[in-house]
PDB file of N, CA and C in Angstrom:
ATOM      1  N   UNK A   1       0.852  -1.189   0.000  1.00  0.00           N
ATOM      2  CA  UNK A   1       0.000   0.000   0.000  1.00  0.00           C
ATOM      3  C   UNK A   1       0.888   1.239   0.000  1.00  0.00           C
ATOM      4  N   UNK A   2       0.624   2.194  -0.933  1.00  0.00           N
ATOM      5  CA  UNK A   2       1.227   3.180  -1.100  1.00  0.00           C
ATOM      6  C   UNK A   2       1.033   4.683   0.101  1.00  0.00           C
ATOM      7  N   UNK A   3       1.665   5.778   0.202  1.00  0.00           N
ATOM      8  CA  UNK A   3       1.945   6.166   1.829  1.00  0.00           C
ATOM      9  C   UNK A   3      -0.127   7.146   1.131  1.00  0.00           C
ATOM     10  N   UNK A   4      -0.239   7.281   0.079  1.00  0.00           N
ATOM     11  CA  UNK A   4      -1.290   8.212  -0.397  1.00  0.00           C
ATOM     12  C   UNK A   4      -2.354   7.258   0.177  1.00  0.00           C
ATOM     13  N   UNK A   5      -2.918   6.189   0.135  1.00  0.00           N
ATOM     14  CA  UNK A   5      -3.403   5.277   0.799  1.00  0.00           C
ATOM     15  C   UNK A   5      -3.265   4.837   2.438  1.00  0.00           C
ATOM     16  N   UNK A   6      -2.296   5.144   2.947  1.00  0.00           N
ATOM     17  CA  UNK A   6      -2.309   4.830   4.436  1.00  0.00           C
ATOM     18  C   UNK A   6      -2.948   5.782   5.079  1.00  0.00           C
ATOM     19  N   UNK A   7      -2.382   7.057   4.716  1.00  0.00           N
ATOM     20  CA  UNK A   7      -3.067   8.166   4.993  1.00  0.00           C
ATOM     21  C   UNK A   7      -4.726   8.091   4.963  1.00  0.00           C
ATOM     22  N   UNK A   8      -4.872   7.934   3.802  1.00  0.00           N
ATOM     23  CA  UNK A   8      -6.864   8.050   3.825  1.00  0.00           C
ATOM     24  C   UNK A   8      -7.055   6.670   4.927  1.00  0.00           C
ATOM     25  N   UNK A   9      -6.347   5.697   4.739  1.00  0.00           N
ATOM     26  CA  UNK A   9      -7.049   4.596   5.510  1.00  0.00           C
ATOM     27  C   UNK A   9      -6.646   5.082   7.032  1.00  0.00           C
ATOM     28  N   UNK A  10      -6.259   5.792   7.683  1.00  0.00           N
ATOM     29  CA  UNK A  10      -5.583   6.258   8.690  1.00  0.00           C
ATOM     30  C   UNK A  10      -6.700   7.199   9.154  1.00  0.00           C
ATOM     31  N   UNK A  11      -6.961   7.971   8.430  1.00  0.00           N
ATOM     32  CA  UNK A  11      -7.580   9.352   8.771  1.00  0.00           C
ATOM     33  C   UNK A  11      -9.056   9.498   8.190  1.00  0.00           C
ATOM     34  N   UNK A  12      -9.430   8.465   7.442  1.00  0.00           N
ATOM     35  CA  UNK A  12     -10.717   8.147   7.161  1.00  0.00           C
ATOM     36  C   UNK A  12     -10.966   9.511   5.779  1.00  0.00           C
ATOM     37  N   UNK A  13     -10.281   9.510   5.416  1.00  0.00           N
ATOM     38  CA  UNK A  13     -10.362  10.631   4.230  1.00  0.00           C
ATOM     39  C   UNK A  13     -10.828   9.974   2.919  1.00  0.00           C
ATOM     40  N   UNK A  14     -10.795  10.757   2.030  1.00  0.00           N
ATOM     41  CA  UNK A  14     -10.817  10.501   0.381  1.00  0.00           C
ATOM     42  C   UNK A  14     -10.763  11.839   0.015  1.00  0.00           C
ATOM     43  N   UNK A  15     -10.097  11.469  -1.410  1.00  0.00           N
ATOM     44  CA  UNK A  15      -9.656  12.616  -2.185  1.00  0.00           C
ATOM     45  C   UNK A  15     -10.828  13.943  -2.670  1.00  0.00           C
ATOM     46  N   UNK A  16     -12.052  13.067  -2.733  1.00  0.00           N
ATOM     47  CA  UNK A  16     -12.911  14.238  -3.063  1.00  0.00           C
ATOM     48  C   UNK A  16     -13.931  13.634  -2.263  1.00  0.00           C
ATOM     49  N   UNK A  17     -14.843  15.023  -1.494  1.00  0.00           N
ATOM     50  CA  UNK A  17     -15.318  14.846  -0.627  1.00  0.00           C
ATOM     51  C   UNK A  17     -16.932  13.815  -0.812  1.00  0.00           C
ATOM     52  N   UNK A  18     -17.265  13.338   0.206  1.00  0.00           N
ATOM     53  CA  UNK A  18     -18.295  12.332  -0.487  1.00  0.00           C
ATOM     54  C   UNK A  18     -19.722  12.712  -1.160  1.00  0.00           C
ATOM     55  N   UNK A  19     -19.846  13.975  -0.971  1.00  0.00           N
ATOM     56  CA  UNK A  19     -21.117  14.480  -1.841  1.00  0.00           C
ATOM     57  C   UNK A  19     -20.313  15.048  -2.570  1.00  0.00           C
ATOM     58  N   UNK A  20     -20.468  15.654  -3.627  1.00  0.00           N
ATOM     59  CA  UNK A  20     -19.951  16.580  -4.858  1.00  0.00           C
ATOM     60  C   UNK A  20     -20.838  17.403  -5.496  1.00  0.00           C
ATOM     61  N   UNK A  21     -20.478  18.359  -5.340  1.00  0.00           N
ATOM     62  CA  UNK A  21     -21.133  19.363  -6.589  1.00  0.00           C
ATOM     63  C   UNK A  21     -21.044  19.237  -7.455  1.00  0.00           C
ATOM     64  N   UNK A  22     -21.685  19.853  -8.733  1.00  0.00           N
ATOM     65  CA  UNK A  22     -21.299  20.232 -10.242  1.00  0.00           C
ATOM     66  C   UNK A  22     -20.457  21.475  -9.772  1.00  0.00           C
ATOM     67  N   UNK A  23     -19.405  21.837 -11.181  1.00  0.00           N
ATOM     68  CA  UNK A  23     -18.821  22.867 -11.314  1.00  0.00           C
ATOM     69  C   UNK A  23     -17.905  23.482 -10.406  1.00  0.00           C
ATOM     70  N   UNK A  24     -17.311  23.049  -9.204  1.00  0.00           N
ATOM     71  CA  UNK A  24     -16.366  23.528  -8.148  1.00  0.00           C
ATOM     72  C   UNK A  24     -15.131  23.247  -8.866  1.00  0.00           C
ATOM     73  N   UNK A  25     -14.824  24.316  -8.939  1.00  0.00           N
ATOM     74  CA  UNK A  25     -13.371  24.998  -9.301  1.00  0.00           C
ATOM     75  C   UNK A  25     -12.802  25.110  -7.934  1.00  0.00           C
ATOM     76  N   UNK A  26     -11.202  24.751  -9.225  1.00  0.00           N
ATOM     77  CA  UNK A  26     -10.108  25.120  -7.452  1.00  0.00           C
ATOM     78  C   UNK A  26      -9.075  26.467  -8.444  1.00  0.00           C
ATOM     79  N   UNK A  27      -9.131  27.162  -7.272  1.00  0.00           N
ATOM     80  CA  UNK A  27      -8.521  27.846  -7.967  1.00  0.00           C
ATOM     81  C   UNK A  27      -7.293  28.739  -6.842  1.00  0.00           C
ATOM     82  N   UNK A  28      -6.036  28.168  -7.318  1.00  0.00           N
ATOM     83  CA  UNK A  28      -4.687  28.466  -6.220  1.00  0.00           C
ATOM     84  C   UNK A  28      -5.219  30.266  -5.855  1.00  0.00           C
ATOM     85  N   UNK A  29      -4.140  29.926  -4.733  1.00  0.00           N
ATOM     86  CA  UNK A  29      -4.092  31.150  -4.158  1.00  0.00           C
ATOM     87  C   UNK A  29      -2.520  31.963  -4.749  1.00  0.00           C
ATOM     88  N   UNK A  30      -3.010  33.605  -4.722  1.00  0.00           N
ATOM     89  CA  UNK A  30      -1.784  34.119  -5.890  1.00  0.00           C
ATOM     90  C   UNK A  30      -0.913  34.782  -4.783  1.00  0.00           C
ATOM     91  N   UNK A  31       0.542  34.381  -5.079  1.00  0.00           N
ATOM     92  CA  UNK A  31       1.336  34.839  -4.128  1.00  0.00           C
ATOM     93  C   UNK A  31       1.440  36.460  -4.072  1.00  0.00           C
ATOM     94  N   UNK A  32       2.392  36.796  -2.901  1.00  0.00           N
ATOM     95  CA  UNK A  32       2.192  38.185  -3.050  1.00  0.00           C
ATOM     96  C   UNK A  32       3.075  38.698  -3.731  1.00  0.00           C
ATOM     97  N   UNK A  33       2.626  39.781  -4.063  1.00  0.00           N
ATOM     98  CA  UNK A  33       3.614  40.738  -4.986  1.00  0.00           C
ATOM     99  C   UNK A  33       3.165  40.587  -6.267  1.00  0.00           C
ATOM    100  N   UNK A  34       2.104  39.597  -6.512  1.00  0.00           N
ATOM    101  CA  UNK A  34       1.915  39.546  -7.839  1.00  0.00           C
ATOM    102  C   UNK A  34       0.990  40.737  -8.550  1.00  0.00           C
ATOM    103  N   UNK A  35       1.790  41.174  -9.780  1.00  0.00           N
ATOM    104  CA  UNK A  35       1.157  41.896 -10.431  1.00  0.00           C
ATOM    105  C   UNK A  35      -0.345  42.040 -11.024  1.00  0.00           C
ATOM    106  N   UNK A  36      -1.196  42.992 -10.641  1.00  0.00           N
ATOM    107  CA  UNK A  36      -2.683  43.183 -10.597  1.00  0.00           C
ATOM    108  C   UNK A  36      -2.861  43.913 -11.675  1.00  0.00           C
ATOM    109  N   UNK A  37      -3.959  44.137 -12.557  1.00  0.00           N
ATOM    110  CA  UNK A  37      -4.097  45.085 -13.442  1.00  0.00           C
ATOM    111  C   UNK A  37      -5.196  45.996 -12.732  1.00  0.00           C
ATOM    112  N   UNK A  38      -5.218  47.019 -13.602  1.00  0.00           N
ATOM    113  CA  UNK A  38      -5.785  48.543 -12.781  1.00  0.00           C
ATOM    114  C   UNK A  38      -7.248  48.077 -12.814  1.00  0.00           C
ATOM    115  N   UNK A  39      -8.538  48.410 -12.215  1.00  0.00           N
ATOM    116  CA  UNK A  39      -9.521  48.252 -11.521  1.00  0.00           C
ATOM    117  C   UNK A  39     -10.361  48.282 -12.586  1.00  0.00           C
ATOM    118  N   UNK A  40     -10.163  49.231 -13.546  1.00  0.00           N
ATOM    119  CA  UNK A  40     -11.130  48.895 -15.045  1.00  0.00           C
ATOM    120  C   UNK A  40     -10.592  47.576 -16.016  1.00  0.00           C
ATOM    121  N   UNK A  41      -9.640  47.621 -16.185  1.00  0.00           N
ATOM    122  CA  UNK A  41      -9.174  46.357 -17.018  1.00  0.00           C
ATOM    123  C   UNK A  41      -8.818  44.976 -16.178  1.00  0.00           C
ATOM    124  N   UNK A  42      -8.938  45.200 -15.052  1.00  0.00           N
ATOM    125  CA  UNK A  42      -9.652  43.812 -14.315  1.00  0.00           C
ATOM    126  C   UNK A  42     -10.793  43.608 -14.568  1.00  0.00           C
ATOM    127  N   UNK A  43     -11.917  44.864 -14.456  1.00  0.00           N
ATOM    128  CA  UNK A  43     -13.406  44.486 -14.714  1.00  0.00           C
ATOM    129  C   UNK A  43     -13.537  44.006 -15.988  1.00  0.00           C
ATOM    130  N   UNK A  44     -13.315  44.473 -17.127  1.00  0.00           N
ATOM    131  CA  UNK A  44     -13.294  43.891 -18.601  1.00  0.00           C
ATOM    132  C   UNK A  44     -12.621  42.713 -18.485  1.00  0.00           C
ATOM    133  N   UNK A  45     -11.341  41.920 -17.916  1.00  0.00           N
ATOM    134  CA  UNK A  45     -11.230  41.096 -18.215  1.00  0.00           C
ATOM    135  C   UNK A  45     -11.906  39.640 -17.302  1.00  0.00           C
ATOM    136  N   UNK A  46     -12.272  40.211 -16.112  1.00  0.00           N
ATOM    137  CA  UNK A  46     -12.697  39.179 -15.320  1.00  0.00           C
ATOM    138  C   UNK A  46     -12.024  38.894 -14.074  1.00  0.00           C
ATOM    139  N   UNK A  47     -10.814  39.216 -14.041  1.00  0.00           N
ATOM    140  CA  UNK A  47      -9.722  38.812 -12.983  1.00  0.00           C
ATOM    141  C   UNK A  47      -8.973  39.861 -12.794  1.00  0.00           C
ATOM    142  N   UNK A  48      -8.566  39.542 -11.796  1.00  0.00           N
ATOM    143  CA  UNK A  48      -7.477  41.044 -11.375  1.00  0.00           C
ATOM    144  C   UNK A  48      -5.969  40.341 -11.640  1.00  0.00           C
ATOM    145  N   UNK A  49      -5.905  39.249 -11.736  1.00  0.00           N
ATOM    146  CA  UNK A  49      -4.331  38.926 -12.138  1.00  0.00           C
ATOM    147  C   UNK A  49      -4.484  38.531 -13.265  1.00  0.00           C
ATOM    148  N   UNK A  50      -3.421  38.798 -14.742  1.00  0.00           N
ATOM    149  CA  UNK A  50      -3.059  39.019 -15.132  1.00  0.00           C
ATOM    150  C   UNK A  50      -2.745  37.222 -15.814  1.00  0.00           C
ATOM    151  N   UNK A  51      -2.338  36.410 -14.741  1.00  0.00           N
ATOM    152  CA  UNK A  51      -1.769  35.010 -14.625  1.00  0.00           C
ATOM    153  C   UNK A  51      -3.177  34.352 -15.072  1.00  0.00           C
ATOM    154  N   UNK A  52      -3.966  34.943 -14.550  1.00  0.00           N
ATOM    155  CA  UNK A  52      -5.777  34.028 -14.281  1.00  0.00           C
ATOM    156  C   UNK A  52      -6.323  34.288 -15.859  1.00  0.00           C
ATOM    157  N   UNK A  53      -5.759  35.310 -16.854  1.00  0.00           N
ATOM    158  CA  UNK A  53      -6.938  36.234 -17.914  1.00  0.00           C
ATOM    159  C   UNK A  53      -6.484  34.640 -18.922  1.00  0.00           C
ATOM    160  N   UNK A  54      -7.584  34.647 -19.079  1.00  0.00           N
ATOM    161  CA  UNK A  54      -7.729  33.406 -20.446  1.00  0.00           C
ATOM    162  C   UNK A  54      -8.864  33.722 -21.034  1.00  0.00           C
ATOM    163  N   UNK A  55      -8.529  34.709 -22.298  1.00  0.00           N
ATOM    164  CA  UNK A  55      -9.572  35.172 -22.768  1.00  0.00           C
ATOM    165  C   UNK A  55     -10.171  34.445 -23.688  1.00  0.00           C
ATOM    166  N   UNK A  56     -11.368  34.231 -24.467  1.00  0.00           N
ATOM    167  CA  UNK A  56     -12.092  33.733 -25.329  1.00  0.00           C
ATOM    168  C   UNK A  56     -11.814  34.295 -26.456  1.00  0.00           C
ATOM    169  N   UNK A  57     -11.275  33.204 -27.432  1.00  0.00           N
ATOM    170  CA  UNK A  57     -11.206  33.805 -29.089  1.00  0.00           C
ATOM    171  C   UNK A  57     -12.121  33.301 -30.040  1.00  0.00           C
ATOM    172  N   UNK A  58     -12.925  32.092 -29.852  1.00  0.00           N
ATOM    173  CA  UNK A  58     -14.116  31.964 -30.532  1.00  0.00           C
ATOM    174  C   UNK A  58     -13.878  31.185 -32.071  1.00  0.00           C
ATOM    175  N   UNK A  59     -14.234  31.984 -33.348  1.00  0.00           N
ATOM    176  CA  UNK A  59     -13.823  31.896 -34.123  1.00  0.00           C
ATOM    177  C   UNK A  59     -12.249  31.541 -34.321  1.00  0.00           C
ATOM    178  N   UNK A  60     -11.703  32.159 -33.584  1.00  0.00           N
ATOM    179  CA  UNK A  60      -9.916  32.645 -33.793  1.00  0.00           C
ATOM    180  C   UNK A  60      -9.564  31.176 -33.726  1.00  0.00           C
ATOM    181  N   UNK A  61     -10.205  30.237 -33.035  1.00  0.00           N
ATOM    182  CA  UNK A  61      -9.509  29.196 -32.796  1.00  0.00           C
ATOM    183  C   UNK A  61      -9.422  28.051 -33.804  1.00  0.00           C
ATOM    184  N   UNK A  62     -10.288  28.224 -34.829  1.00  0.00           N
ATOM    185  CA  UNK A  62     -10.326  27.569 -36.105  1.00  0.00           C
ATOM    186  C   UNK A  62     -10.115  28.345 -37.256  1.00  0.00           C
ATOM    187  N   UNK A  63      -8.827  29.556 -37.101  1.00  0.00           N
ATOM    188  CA  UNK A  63      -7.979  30.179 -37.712  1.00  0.00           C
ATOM    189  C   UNK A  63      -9.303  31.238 -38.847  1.00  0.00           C
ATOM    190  N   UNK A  64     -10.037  31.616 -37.933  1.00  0.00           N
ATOM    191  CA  UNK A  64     -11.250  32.494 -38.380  1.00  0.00           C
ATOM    192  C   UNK A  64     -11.844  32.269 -39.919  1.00  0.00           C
ATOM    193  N   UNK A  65     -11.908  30.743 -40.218  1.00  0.00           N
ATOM    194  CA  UNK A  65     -12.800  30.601 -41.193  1.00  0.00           C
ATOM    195  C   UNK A  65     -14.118  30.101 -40.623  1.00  0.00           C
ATOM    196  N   UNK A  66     -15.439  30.654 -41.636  1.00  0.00           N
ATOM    197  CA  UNK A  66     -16.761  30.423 -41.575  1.00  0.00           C
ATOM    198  C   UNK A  66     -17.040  29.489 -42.186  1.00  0.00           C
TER     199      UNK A  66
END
C-alpha cells in the first residue's frame, strides 16, 4: 500500500469529498507581490491577475474561417 493510501485509511479521508457538486473549481491562491491590473481592465477582463486572464477567441480558434 502506497503512503497516499495509508493516509486516507488512517484518517478516514478521500480525495474528493463524499457528496460533490457540479462545477467547483479550485482555484490556487496568488502569491504576493503579484502583479494586478488597474480596476477597469480587471473588470473587462474578469480577474485582477493578469496570470488568471484566459480570454475567449471563438472563431480565432479555427484560424477564423466560416
Amino acid at each position: 500500500m502506497d503512503i497516499f493510501k495509508d493516509v486516507m485509511a488512517s484518517y478516514g479521508v478521500t480525495p474528493l469529498p463524499y457528496k460533490t457538486v457540479e462545477a467547483m473549481a479550485y482555484v490556487p491562491f496568488q502569491p504576493s507581490g503579484t502583479q494586478i491590473y488597474q480596476v477597469t481592465q480587471g473588470f473587462e477582463a474578469g480577474t485582477m491577475f493578469p496570470s488568471l486572464s484566459k480570454p475567449w477567441y471563438g472563431d480565432k480558434c479555427r484560424g477564423g474561417k466560416q
